[in-house]
PDB file of N, CA and C in Angstrom:
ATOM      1  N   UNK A   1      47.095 215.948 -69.753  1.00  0.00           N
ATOM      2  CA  UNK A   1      45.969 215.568 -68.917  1.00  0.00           C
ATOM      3  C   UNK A   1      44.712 215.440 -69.772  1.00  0.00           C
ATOM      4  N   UNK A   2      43.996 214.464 -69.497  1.00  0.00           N
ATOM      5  CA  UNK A   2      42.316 214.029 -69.841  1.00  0.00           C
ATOM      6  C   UNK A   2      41.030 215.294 -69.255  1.00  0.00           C
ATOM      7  N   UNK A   3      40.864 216.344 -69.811  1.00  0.00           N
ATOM      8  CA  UNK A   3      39.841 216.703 -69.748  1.00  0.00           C
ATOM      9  C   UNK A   3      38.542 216.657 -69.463  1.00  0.00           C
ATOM     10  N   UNK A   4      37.561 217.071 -68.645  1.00  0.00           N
ATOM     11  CA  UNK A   4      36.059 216.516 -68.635  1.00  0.00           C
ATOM     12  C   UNK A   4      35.765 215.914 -69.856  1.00  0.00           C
ATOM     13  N   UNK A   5      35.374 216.768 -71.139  1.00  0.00           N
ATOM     14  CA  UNK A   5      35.086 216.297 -72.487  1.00  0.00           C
ATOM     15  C   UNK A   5      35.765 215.049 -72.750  1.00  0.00           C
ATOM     16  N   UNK A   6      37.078 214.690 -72.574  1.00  0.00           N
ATOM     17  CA  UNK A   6      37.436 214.068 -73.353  1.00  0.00           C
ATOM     18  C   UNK A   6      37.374 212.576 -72.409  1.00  0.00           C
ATOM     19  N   UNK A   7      37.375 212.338 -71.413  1.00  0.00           N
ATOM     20  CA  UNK A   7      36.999 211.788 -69.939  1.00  0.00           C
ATOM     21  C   UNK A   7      35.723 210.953 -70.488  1.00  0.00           C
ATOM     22  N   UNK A   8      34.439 211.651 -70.667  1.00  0.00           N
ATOM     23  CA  UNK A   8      33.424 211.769 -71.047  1.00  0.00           C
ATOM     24  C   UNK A   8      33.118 210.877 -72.411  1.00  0.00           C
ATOM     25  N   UNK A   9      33.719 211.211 -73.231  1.00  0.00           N
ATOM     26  CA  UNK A   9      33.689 210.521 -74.782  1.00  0.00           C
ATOM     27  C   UNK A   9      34.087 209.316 -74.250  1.00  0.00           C
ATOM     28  N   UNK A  10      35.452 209.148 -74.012  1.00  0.00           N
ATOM     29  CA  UNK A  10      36.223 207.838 -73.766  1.00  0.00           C
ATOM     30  C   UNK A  10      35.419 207.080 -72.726  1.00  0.00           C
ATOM     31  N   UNK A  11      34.629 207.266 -72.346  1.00  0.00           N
ATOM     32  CA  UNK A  11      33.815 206.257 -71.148  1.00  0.00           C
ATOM     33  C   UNK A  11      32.708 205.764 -71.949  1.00  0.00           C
ATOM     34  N   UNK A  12      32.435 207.226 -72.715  1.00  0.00           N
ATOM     35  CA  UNK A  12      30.794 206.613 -73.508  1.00  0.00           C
ATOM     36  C   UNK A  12      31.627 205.226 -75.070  1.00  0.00           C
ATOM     37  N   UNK A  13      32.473 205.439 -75.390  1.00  0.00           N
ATOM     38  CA  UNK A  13      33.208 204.261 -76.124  1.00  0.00           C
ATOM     39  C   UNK A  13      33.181 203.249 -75.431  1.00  0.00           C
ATOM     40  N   UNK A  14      34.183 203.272 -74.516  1.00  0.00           N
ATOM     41  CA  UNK A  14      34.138 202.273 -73.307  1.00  0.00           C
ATOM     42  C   UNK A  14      32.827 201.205 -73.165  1.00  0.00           C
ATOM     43  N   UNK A  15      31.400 202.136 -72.786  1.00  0.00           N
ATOM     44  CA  UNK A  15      30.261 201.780 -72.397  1.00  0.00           C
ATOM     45  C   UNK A  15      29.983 200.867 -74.004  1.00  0.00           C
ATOM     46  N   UNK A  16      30.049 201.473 -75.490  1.00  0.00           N
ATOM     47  CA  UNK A  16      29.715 200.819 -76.455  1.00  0.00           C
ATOM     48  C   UNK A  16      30.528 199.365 -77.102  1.00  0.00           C
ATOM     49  N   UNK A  17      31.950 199.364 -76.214  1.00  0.00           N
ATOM     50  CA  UNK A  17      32.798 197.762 -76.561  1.00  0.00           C
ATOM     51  C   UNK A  17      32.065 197.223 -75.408  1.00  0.00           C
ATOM     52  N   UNK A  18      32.079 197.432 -74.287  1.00  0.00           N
ATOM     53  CA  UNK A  18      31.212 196.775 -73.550  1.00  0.00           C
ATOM     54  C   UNK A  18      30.220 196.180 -73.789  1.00  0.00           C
ATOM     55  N   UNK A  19      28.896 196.953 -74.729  1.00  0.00           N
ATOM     56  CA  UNK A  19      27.753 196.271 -74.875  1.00  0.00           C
ATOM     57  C   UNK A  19      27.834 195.620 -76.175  1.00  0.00           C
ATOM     58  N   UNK A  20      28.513 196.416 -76.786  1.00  0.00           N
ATOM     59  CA  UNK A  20      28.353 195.125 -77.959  1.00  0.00           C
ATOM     60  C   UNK A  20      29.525 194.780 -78.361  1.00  0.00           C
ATOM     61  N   UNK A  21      30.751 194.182 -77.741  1.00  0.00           N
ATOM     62  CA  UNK A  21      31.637 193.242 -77.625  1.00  0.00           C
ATOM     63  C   UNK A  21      31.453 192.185 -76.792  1.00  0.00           C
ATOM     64  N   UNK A  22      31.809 192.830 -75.408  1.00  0.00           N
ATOM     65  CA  UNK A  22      32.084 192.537 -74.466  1.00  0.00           C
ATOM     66  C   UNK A  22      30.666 191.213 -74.035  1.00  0.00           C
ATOM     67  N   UNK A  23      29.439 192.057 -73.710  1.00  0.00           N
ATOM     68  CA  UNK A  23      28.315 191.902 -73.081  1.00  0.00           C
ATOM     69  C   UNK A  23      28.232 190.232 -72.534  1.00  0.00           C
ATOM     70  N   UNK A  24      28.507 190.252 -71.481  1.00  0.00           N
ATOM     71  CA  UNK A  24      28.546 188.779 -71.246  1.00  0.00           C
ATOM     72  C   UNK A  24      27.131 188.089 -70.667  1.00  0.00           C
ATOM     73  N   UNK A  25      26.263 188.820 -70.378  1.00  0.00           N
ATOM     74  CA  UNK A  25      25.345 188.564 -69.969  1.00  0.00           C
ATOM     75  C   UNK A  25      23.401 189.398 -70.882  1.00  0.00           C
ATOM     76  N   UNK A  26      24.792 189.525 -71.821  1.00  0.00           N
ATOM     77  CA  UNK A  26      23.648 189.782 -73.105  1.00  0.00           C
ATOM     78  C   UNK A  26      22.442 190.682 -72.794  1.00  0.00           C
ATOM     79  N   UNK A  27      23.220 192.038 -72.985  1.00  0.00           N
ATOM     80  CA  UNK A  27      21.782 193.091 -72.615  1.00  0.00           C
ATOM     81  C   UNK A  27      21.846 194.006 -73.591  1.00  0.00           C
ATOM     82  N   UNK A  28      22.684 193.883 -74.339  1.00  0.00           N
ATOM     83  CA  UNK A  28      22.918 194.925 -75.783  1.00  0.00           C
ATOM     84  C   UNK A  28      21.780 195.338 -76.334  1.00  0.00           C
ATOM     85  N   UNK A  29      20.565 194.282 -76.499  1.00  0.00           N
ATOM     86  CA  UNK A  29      19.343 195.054 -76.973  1.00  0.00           C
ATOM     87  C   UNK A  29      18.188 195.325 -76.032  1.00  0.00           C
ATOM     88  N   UNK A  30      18.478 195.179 -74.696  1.00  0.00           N
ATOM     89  CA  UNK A  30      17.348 195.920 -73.865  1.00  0.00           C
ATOM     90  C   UNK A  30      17.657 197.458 -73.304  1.00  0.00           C
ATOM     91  N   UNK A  31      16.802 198.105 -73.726  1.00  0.00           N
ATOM     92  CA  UNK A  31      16.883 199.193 -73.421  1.00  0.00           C
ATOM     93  C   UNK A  31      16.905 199.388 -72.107  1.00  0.00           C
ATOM     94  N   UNK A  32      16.148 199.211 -71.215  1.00  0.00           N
ATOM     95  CA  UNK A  32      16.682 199.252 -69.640  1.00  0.00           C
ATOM     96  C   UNK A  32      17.507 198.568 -68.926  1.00  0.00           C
ATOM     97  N   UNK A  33      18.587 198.241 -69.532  1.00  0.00           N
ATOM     98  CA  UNK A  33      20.073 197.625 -69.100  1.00  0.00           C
ATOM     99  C   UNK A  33      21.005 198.046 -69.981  1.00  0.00           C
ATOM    100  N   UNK A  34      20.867 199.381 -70.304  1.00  0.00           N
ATOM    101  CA  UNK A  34      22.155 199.745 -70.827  1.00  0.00           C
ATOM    102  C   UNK A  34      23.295 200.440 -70.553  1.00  0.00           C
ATOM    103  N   UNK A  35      22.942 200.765 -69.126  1.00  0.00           N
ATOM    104  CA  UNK A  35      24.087 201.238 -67.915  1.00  0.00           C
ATOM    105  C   UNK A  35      24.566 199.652 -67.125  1.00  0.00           C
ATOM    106  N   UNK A  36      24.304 198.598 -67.429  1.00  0.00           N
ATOM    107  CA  UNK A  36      24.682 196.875 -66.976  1.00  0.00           C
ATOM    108  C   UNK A  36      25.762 196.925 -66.441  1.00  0.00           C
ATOM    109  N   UNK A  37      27.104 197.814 -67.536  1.00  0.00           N
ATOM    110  CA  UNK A  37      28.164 197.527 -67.220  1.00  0.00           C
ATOM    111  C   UNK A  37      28.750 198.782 -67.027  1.00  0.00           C
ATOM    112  N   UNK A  38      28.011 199.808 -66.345  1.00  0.00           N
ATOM    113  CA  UNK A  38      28.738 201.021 -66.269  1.00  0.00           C
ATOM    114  C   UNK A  38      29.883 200.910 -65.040  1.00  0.00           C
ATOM    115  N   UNK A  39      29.596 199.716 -63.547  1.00  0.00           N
ATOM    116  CA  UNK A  39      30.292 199.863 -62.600  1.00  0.00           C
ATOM    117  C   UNK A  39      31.910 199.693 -63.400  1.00  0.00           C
ATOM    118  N   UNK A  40      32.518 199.159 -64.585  1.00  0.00           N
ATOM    119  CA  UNK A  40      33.670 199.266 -65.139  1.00  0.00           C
ATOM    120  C   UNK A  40      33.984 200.008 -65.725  1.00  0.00           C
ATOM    121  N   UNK A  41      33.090 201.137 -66.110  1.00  0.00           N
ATOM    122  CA  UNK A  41      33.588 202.188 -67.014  1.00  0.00           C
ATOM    123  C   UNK A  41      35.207 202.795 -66.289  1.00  0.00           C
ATOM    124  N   UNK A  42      34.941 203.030 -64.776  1.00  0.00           N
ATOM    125  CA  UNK A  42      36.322 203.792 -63.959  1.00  0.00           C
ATOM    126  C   UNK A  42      37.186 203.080 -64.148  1.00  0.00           C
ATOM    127  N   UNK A  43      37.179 201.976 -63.655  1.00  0.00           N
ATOM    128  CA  UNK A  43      38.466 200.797 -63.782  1.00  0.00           C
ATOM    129  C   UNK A  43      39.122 200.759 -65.301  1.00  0.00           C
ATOM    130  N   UNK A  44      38.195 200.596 -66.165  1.00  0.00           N
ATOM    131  CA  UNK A  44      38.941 200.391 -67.408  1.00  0.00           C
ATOM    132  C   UNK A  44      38.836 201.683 -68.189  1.00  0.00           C
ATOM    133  N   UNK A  45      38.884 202.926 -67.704  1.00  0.00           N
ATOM    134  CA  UNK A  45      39.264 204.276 -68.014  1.00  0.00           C
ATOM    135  C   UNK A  45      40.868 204.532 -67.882  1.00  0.00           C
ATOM    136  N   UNK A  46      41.052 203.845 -66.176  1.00  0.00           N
ATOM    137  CA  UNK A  46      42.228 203.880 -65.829  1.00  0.00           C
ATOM    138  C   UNK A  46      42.764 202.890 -66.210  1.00  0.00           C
ATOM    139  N   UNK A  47      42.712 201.709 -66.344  1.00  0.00           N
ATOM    140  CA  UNK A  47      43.473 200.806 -67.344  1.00  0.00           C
ATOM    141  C   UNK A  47      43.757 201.070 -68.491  1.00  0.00           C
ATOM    142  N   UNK A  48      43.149 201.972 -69.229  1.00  0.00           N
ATOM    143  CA  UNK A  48      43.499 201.893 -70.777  1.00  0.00           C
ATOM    144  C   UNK A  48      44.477 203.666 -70.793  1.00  0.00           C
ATOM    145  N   UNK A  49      44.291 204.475 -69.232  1.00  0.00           N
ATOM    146  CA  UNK A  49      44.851 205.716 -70.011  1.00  0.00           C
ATOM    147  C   UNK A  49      45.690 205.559 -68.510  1.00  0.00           C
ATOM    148  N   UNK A  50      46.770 204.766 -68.469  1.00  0.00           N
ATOM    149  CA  UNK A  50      47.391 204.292 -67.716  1.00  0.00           C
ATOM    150  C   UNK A  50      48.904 203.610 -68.094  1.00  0.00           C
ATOM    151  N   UNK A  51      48.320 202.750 -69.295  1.00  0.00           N
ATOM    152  CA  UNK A  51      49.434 201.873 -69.737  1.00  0.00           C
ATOM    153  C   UNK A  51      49.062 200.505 -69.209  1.00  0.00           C
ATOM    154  N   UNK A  52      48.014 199.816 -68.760  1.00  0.00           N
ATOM    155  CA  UNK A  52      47.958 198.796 -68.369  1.00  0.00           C
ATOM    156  C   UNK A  52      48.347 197.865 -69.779  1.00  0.00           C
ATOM    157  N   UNK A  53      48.323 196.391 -69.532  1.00  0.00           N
ATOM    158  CA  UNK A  53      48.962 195.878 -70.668  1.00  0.00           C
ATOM    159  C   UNK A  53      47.616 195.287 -71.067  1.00  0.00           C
ATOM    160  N   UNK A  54      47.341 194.339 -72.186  1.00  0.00           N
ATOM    161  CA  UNK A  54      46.467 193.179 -72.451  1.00  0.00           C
ATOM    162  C   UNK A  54      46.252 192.345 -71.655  1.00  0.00           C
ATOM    163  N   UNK A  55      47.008 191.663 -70.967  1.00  0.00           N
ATOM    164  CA  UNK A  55      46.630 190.934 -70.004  1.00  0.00           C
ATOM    165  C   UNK A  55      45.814 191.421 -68.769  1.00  0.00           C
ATOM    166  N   UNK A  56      46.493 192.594 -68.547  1.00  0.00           N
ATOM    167  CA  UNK A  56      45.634 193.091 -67.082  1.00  0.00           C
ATOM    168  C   UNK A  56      44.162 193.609 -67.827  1.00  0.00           C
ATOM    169  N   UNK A  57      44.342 193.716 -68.805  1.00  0.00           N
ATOM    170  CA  UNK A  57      43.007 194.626 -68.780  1.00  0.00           C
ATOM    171  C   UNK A  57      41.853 193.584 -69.046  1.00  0.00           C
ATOM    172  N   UNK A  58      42.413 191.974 -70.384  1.00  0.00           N
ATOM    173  CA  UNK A  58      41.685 190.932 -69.976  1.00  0.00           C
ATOM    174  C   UNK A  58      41.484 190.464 -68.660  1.00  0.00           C
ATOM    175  N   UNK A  59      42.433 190.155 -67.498  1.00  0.00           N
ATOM    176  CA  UNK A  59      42.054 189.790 -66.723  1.00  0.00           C
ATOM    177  C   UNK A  59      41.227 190.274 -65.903  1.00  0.00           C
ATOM    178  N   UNK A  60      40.912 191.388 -65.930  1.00  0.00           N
ATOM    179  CA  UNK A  60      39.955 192.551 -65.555  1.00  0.00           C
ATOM    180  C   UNK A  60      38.598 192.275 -65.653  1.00  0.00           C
ATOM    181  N   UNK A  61      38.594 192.060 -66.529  1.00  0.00           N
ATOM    182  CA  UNK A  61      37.423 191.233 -67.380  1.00  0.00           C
ATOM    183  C   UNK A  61      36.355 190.191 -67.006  1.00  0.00           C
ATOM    184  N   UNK A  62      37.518 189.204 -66.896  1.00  0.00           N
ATOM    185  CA  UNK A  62      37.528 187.989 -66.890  1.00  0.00           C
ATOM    186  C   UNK A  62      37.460 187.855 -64.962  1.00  0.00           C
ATOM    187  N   UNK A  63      37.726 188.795 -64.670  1.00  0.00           N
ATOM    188  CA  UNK A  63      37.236 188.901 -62.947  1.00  0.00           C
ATOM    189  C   UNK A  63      35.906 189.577 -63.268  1.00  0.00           C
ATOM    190  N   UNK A  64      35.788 190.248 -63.525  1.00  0.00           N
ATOM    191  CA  UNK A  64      34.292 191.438 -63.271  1.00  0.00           C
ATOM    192  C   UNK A  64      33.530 189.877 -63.809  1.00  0.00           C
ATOM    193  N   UNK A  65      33.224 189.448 -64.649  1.00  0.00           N
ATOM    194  CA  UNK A  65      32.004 188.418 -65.469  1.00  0.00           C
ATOM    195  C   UNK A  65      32.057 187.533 -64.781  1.00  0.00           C
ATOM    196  N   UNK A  66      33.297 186.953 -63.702  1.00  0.00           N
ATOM    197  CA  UNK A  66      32.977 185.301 -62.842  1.00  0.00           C
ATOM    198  C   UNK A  66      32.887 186.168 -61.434  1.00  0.00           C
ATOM    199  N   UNK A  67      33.537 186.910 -61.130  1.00  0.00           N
ATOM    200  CA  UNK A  67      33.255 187.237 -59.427  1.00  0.00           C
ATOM    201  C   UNK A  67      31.775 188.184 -59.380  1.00  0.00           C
ATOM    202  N   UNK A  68      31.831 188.843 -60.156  1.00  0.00           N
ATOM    203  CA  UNK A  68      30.400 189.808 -59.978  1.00  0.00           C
ATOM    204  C   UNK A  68      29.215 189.681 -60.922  1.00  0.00           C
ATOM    205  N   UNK A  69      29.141 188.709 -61.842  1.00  0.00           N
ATOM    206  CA  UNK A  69      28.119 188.191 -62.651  1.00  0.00           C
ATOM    207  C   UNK A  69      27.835 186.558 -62.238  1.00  0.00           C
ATOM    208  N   UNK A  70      28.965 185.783 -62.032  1.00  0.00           N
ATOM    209  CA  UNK A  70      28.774 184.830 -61.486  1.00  0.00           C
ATOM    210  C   UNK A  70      28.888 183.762 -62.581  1.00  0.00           C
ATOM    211  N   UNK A  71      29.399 184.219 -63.877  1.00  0.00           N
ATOM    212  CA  UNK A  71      29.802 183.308 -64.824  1.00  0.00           C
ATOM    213  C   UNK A  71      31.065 183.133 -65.025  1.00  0.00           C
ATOM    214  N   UNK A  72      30.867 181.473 -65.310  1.00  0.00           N
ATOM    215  CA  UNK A  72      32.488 181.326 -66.048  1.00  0.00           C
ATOM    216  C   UNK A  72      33.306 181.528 -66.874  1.00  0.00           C
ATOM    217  N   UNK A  73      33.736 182.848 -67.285  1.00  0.00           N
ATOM    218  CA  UNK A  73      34.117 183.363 -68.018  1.00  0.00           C
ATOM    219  C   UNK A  73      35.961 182.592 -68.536  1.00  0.00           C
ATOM    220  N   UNK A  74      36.803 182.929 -69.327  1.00  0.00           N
ATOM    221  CA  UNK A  74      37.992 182.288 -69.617  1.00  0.00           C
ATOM    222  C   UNK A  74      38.425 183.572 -69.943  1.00  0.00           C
ATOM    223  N   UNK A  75      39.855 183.803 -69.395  1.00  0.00           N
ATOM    224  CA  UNK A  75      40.751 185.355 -69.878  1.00  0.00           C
ATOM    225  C   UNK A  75      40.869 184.931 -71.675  1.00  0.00           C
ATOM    226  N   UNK A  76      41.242 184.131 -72.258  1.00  0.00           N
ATOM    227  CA  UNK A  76      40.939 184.195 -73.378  1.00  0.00           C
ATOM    228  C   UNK A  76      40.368 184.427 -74.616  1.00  0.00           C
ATOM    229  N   UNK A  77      38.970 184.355 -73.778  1.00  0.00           N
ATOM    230  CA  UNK A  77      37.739 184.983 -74.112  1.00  0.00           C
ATOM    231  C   UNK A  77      37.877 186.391 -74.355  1.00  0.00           C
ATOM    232  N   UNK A  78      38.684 187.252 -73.855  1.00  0.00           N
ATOM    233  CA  UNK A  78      38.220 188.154 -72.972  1.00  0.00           C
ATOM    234  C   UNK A  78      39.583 189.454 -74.366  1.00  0.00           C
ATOM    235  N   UNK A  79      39.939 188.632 -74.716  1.00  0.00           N
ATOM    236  CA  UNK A  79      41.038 189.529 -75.721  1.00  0.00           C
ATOM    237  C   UNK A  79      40.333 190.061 -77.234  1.00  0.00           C
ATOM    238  N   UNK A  80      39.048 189.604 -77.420  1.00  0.00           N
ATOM    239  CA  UNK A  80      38.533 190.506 -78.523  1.00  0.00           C
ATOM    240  C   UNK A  80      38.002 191.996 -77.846  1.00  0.00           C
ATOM    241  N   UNK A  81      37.534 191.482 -76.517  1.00  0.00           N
ATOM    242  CA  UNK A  81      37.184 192.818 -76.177  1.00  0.00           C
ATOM    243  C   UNK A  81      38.527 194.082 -75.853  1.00  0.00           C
ATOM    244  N   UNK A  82      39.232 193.219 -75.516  1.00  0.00           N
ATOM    245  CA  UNK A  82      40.385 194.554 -75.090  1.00  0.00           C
ATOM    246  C   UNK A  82      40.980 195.134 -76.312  1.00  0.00           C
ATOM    247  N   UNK A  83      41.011 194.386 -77.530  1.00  0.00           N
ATOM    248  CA  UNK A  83      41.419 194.626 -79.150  1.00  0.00           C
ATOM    249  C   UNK A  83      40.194 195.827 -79.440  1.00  0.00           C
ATOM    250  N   UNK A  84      39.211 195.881 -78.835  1.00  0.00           N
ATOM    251  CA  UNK A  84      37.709 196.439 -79.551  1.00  0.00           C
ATOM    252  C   UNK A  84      38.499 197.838 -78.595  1.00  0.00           C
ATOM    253  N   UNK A  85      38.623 197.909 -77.003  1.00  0.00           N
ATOM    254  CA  UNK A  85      38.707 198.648 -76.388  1.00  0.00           C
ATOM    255  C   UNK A  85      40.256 199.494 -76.576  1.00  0.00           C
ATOM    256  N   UNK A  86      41.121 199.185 -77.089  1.00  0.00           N
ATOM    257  CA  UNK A  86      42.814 199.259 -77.777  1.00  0.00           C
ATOM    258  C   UNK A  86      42.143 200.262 -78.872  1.00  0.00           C
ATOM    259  N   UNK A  87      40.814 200.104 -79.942  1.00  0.00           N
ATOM    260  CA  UNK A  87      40.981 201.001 -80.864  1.00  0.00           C
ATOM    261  C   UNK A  87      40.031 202.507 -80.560  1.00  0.00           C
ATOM    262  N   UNK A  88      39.834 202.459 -79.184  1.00  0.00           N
ATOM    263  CA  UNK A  88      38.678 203.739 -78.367  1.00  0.00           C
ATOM    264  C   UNK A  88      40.365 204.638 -78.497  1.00  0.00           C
ATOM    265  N   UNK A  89      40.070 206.197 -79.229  1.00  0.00           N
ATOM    266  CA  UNK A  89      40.971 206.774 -79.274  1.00  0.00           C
ATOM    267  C   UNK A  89      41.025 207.822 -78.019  1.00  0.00           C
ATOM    268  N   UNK A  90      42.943 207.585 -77.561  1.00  0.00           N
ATOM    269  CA  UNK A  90      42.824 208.535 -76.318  1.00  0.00           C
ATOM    270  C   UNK A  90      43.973 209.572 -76.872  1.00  0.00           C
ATOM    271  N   UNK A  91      43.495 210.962 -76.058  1.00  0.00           N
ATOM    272  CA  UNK A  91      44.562 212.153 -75.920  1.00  0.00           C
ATOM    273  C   UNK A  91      45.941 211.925 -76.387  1.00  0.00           C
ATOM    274  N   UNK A  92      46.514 212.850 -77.016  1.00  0.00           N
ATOM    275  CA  UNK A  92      48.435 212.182 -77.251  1.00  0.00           C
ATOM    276  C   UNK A  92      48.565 212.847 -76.353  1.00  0.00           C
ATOM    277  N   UNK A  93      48.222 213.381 -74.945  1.00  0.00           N
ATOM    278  CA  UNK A  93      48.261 213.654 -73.698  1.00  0.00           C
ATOM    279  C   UNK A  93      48.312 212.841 -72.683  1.00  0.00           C
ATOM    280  N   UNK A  94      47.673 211.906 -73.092  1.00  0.00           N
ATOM    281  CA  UNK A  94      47.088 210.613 -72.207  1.00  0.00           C
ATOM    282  C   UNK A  94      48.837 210.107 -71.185  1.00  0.00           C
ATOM    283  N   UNK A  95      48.788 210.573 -70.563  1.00  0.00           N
ATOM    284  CA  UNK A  95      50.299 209.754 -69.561  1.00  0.00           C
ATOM    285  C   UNK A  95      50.182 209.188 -68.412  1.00  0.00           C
ATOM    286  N   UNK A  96      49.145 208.789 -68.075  1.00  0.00           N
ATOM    287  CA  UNK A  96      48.716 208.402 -66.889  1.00  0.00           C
ATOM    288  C   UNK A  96      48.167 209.441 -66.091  1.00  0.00           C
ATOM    289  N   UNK A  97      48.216 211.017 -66.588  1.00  0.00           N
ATOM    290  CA  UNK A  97      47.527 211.941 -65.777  1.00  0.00           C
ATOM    291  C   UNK A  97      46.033 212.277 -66.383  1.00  0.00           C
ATOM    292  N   UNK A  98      45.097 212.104 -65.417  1.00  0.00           N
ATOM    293  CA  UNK A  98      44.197 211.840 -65.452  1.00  0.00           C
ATOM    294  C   UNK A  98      43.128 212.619 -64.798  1.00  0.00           C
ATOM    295  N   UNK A  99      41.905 213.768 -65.462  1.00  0.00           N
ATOM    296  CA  UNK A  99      40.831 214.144 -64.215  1.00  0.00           C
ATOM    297  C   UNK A  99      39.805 213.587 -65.314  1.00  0.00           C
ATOM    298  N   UNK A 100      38.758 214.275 -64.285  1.00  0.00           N
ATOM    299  CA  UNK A 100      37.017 213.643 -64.431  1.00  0.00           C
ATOM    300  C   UNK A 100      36.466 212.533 -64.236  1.00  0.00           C
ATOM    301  N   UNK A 101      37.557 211.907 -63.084  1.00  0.00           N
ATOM    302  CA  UNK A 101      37.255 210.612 -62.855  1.00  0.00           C
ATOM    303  C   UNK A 101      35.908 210.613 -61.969  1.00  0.00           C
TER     304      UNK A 101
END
């Protein structure tokens, strides 16, 4: 199982491929938008300490930036970030059991 602490780290990683991979709407250097993309931190906590594959977790993506940003994003696009988010290190615990969500 995922620990508070370790829950915690892995989200604040999460939050840093996000802003400066991911950032589709380019807020990496304003300081008062640097929670932008926190509403995905949960979703792709559980995608990545889950077993989701590359695809789901691009397509994940590639939904959050066209349905809730409103850009046209391409899942293709969307595979440097999950490569950035693949090297955020999790628990050799990690089995899909999961707190501190």
């Amino acid at each position: 199982m995922i620990n508070k602490h370790e829950s915690r780290a892995i989200r604040v990683e999460i939050r840093r491929v996000l802003l400066h991979v991911w950032d589709p709407i380019g807020v990496r250097d304003e300081p008062n938008a640097q929670d932008e993309y926190d509403c995905c931190l949960g979703s792709l906590f559980h995608l990545l300490t889950t077993g989701a594959t590359d695809d789901q977790i691009a397509e994940y993506l590639r939904r959050q930036g066209t349905e809730h940003m409103g850009l046209q994003l391409q899942k293709e696009a969307m595979y440097q970030t999950v490569a950035a988010l693949r090297q955020i290190a999790l628990p050799e615990s990690s089995n899909g059991s999961t707190t501190g969500l």
